[in-house]
N, C-alpha and C. Protein backbone atom coordinates (compact mmCIF):
# COMPACT_ATOMS: atom_id res chain seq x y z
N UNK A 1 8.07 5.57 7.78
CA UNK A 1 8.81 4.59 7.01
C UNK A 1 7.84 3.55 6.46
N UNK A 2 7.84 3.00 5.56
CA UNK A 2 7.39 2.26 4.88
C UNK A 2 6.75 0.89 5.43
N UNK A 3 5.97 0.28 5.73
CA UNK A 3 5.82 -1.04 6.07
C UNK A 3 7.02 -2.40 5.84
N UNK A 4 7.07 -2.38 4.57
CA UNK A 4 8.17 -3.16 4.31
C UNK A 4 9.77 -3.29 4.65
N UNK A 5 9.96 -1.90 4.62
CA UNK A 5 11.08 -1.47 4.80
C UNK A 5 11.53 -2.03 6.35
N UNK A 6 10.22 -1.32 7.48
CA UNK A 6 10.24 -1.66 8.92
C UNK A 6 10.44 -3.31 8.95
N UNK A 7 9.63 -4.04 8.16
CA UNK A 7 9.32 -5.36 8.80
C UNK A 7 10.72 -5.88 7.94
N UNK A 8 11.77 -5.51 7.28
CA UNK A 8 13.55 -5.72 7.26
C UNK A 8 14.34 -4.89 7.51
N UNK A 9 14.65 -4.26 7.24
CA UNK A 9 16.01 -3.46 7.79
C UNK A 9 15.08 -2.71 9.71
N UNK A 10 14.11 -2.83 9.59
CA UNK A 10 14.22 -2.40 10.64
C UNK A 10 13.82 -3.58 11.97
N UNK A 11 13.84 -4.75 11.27
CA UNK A 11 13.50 -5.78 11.83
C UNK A 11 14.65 -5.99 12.66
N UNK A 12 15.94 -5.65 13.18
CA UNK A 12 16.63 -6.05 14.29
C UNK A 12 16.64 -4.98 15.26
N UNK A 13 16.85 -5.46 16.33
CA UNK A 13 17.05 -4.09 17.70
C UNK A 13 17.94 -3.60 17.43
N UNK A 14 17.53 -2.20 17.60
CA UNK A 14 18.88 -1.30 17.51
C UNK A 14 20.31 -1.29 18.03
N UNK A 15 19.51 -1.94 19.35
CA UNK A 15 21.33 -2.73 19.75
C UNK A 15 22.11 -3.29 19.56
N UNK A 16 21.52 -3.98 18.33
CA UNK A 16 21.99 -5.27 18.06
C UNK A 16 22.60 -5.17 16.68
N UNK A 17 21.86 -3.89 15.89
CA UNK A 17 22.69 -3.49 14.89
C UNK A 17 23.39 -2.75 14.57
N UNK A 18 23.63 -2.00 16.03
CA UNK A 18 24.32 -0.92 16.37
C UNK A 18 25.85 -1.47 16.55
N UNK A 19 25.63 -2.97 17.62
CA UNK A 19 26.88 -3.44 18.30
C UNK A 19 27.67 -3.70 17.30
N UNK A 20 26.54 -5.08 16.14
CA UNK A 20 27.16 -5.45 15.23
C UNK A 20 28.09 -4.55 13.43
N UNK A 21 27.12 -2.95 13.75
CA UNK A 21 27.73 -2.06 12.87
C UNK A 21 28.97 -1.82 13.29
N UNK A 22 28.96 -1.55 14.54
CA UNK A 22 30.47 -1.28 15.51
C UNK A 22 31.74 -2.04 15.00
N UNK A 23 31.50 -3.07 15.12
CA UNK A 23 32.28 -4.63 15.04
C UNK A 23 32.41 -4.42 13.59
N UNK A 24 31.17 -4.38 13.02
CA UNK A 24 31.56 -4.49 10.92
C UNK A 24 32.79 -3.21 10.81
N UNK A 25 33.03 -1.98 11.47
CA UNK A 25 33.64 -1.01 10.52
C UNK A 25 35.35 -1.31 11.37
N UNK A 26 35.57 -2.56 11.31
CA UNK A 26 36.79 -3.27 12.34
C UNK A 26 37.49 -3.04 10.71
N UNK A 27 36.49 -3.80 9.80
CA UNK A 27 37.55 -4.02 8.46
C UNK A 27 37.70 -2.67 7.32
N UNK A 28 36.84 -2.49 6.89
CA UNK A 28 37.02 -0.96 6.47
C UNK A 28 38.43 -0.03 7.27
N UNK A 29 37.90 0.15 8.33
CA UNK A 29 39.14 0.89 9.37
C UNK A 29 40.59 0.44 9.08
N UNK A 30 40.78 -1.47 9.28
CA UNK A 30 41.97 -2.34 8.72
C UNK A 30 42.31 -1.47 7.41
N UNK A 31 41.67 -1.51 5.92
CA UNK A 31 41.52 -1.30 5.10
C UNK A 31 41.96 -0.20 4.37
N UNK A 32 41.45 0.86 5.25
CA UNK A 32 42.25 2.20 5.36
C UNK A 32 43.26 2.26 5.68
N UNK A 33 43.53 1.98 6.79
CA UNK A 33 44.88 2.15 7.70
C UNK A 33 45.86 1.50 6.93
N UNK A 34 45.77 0.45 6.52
CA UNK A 34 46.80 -0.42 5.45
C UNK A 34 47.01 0.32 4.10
N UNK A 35 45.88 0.87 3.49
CA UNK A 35 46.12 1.62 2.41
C UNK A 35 47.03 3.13 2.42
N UNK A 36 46.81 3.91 4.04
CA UNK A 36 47.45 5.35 4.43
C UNK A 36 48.75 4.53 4.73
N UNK A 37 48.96 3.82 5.17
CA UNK A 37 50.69 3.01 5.16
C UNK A 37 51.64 2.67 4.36
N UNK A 38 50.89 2.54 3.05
CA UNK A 38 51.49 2.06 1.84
C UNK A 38 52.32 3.45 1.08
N UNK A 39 52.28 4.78 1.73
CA UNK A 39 52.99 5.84 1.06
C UNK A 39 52.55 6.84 0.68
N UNK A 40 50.92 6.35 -0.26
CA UNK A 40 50.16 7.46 -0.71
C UNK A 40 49.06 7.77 0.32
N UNK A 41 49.04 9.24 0.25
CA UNK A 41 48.13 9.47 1.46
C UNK A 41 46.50 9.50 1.23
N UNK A 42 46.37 9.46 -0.27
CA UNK A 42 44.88 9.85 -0.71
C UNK A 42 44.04 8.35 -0.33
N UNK A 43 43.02 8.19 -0.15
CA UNK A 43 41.66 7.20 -0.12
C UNK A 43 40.81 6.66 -0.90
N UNK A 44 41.50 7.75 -1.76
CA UNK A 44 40.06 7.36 -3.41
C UNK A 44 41.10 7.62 -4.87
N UNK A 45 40.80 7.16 -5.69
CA UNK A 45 41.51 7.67 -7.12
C UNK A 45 42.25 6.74 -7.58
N UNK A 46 43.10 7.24 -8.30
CA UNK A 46 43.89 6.38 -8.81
C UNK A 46 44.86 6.06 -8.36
N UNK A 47 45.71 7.10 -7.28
CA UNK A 47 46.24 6.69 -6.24
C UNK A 47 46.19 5.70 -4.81
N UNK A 48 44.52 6.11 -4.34
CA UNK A 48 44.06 5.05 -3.74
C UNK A 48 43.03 4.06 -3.66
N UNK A 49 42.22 3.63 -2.70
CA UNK A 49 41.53 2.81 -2.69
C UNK A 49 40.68 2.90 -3.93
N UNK A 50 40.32 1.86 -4.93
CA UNK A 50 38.71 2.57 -6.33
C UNK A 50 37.85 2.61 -5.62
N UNK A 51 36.74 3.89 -6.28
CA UNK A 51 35.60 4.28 -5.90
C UNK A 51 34.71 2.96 -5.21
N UNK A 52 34.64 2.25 -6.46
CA UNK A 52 33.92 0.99 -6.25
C UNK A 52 34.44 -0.04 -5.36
N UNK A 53 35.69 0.15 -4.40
CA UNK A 53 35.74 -0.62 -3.71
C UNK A 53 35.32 0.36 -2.20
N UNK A 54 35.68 1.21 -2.46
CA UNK A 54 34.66 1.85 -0.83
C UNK A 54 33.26 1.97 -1.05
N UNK A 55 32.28 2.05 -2.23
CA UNK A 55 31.45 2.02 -2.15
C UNK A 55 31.10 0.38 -1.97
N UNK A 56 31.73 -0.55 -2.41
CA UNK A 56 31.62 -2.16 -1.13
C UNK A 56 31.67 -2.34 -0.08
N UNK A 57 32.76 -1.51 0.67
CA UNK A 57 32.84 -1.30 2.02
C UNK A 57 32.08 -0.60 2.68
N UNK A 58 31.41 0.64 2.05
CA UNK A 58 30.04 0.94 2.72
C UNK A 58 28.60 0.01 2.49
N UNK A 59 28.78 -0.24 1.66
CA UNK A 59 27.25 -1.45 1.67
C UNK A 59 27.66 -2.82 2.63
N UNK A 60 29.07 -3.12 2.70
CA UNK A 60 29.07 -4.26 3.50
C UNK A 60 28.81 -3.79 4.81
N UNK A 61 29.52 -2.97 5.36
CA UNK A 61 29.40 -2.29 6.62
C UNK A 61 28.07 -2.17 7.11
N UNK A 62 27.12 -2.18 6.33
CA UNK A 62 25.66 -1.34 6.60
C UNK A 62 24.60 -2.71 6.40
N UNK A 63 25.48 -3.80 5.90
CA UNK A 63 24.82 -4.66 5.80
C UNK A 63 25.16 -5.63 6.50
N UNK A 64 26.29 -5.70 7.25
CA UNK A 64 26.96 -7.06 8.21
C UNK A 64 26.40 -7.17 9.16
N UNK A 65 25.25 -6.23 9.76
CA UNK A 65 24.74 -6.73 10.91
C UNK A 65 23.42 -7.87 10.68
N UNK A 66 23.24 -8.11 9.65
CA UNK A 66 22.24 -9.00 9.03
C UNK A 66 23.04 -10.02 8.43
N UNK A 67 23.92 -9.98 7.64
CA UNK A 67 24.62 -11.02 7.82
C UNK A 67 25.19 -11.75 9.07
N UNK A 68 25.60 -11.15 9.66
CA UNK A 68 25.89 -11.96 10.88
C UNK A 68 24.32 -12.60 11.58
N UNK A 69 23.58 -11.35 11.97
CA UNK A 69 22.39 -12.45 12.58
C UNK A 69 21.80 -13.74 11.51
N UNK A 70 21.99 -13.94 10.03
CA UNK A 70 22.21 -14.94 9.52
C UNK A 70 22.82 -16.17 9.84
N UNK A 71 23.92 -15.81 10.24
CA UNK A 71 25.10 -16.87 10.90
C UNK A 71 24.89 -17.04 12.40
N UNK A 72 24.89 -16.04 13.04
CA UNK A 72 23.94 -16.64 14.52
C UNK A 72 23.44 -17.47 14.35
N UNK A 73 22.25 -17.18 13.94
CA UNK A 73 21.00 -18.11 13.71
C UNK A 73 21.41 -19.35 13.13
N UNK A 74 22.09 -19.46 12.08
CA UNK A 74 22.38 -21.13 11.74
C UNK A 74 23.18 -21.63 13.06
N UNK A 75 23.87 -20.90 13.25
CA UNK A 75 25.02 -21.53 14.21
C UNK A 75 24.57 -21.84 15.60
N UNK A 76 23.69 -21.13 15.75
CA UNK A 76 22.66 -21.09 17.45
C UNK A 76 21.88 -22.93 17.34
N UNK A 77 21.07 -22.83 15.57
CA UNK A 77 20.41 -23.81 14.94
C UNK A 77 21.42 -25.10 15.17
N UNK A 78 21.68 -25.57 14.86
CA UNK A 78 23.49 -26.13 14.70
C UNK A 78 23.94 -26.70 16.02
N UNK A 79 24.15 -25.48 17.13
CA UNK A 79 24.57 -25.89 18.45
C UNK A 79 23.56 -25.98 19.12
N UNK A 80 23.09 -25.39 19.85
CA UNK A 80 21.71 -25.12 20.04
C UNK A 80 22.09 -24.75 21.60
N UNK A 81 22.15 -25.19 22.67
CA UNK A 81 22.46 -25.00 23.83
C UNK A 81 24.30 -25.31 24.57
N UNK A 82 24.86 -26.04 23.75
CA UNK A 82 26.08 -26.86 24.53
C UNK A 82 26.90 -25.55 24.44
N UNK A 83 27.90 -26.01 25.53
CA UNK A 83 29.06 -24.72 25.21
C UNK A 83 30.39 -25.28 25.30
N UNK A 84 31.08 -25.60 24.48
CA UNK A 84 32.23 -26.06 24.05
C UNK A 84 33.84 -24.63 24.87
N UNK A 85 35.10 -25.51 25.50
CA UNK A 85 35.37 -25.13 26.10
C UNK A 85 37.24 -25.20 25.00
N UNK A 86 37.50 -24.08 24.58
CA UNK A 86 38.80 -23.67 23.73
C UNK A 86 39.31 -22.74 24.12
N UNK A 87 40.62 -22.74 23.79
CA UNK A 87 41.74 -21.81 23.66
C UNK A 87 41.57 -20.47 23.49
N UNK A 88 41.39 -19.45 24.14
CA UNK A 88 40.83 -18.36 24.23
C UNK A 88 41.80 -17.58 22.38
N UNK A 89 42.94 -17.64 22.30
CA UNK A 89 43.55 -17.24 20.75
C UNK A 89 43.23 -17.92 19.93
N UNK A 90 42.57 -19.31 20.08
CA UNK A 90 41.80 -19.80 18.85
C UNK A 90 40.71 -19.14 18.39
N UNK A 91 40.14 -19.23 19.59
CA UNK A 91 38.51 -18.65 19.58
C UNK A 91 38.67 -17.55 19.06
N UNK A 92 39.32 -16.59 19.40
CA UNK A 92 39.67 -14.75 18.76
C UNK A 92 40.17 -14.98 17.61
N UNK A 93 40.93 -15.94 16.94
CA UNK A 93 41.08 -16.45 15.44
C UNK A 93 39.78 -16.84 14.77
N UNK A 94 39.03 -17.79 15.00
CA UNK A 94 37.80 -18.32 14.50
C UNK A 94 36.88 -17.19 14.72
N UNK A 95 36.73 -16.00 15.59
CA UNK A 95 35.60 -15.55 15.63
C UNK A 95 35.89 -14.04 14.75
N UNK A 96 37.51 -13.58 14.59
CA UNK A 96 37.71 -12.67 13.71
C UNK A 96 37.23 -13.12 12.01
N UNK A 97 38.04 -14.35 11.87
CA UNK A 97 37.66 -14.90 10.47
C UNK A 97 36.24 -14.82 9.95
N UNK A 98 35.55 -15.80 11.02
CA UNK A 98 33.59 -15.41 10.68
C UNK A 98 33.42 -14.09 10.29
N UNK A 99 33.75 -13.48 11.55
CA UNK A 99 33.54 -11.74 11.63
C UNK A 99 33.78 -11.27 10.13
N UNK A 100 35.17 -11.82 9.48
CA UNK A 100 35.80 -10.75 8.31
C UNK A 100 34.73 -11.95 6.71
N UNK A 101 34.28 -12.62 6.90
CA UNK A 101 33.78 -14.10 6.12
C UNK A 101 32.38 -13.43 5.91
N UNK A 102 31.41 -12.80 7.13
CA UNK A 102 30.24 -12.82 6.72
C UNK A 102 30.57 -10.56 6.50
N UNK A 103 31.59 -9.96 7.00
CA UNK A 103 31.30 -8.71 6.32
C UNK A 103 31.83 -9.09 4.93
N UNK A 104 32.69 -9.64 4.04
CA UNK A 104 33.38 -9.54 2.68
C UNK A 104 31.97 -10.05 2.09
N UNK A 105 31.19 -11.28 2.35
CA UNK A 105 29.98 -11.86 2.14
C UNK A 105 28.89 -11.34 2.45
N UNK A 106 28.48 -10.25 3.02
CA UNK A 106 27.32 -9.95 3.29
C UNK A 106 26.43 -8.95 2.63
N UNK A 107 27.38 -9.25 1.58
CA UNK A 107 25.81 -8.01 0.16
C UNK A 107 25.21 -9.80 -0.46
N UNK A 108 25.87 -10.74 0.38
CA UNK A 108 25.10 -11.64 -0.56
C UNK A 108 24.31 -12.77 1.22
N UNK A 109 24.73 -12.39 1.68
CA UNK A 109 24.11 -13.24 2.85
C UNK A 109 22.86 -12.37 3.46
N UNK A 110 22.94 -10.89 3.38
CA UNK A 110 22.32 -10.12 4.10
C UNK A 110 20.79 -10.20 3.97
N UNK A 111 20.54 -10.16 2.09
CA UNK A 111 18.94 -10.96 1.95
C UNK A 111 18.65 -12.02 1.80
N UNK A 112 19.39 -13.15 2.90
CA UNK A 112 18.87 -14.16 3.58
C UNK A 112 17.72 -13.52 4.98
N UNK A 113 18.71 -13.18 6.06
CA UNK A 113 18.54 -11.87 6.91
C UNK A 113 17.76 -11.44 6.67
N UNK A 114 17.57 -10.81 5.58
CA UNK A 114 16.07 -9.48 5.68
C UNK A 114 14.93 -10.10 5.05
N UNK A 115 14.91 -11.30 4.50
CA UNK A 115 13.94 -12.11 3.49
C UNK A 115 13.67 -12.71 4.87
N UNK A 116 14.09 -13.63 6.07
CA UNK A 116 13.78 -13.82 6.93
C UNK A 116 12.89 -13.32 8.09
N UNK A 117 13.60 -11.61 8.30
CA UNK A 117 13.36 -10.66 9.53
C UNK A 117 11.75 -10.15 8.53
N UNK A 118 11.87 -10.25 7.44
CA UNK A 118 10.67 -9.93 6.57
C UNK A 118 9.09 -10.58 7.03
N UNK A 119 9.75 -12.22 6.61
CA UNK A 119 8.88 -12.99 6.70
C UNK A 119 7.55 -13.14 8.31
N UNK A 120 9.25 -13.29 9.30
CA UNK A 120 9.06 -13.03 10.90
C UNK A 120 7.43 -12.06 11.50
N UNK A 121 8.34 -10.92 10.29
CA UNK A 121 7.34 -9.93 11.17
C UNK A 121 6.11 -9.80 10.62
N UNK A 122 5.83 -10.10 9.24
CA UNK A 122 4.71 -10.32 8.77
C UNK A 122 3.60 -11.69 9.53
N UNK A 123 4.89 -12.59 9.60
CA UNK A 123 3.89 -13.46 10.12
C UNK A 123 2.98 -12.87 11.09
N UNK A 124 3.86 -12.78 12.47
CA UNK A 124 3.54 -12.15 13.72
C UNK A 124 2.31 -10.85 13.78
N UNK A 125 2.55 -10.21 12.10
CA UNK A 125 1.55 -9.05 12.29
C UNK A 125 1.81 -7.77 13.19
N UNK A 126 3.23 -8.14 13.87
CA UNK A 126 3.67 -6.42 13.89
C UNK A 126 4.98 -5.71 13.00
N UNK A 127 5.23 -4.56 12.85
CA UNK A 127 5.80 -3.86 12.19
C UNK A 127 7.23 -3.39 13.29
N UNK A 128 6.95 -3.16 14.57
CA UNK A 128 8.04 -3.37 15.34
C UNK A 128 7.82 -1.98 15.62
């Protein structure tokens, strides 16, 4: 693989973009399932979902795990250590919303993320 390529997209642990791919295909899945409910059974066409909107949902999907470590990171930046003590159905409200905020957003947050994980690893001088 490429140098460049490694020192972004391959700049997060696999676990970490594995967990967070997991978590991204929450809305796609929503997406579908709401669309096979509506009557017509097809996914694509003119009947269902446009091309160009599943081909969004696959680039967001593939890209939300960088968006989100975007938002970590400010938000880690931000809080930094304290841990604030809420309503466990708030919290699952506020943390779905982020969740659905940085996948709908993340063909545009994501090369924050990889312009970052870029920079990181160049500095450092490894490739990972």
């Amino acid at each position: 693989m490429h140098p460049v390529l490694l020192k972004t997209f391959g700049g997060l642990s696999r676990a970490y973009y594995f967990r967070n791919f997991v978590f991204g295909l929450i809305f796609p899945a929503f997406f579908i399932f709401i669309k096979s409910q509506s009557g017509s059974g097809e996914l694509s066409g003119d009947s269902g979902l446009p091309f160009t909107f599943i081909g969004v949902m696959v680039i967001s999907s593939f890209l939300y795990p960088y968006a989100r470590f975007v938002y970590e990171s400010i938000v880690g930046f931000i809080m930094g250590e304290n841990v604030f003590f809420v309503n466990a159905g708030f919290m699952l409200v506020v943390k779905m919303l982020t969740m659905f905020l940085c996948w709908g957003f993340s063909i545009f947050i994501a090369p924050l993320g990889l312009a970052w994980l870029y920079y990181h690893h160049t500095k450092a001088g490894d490739t990972q």
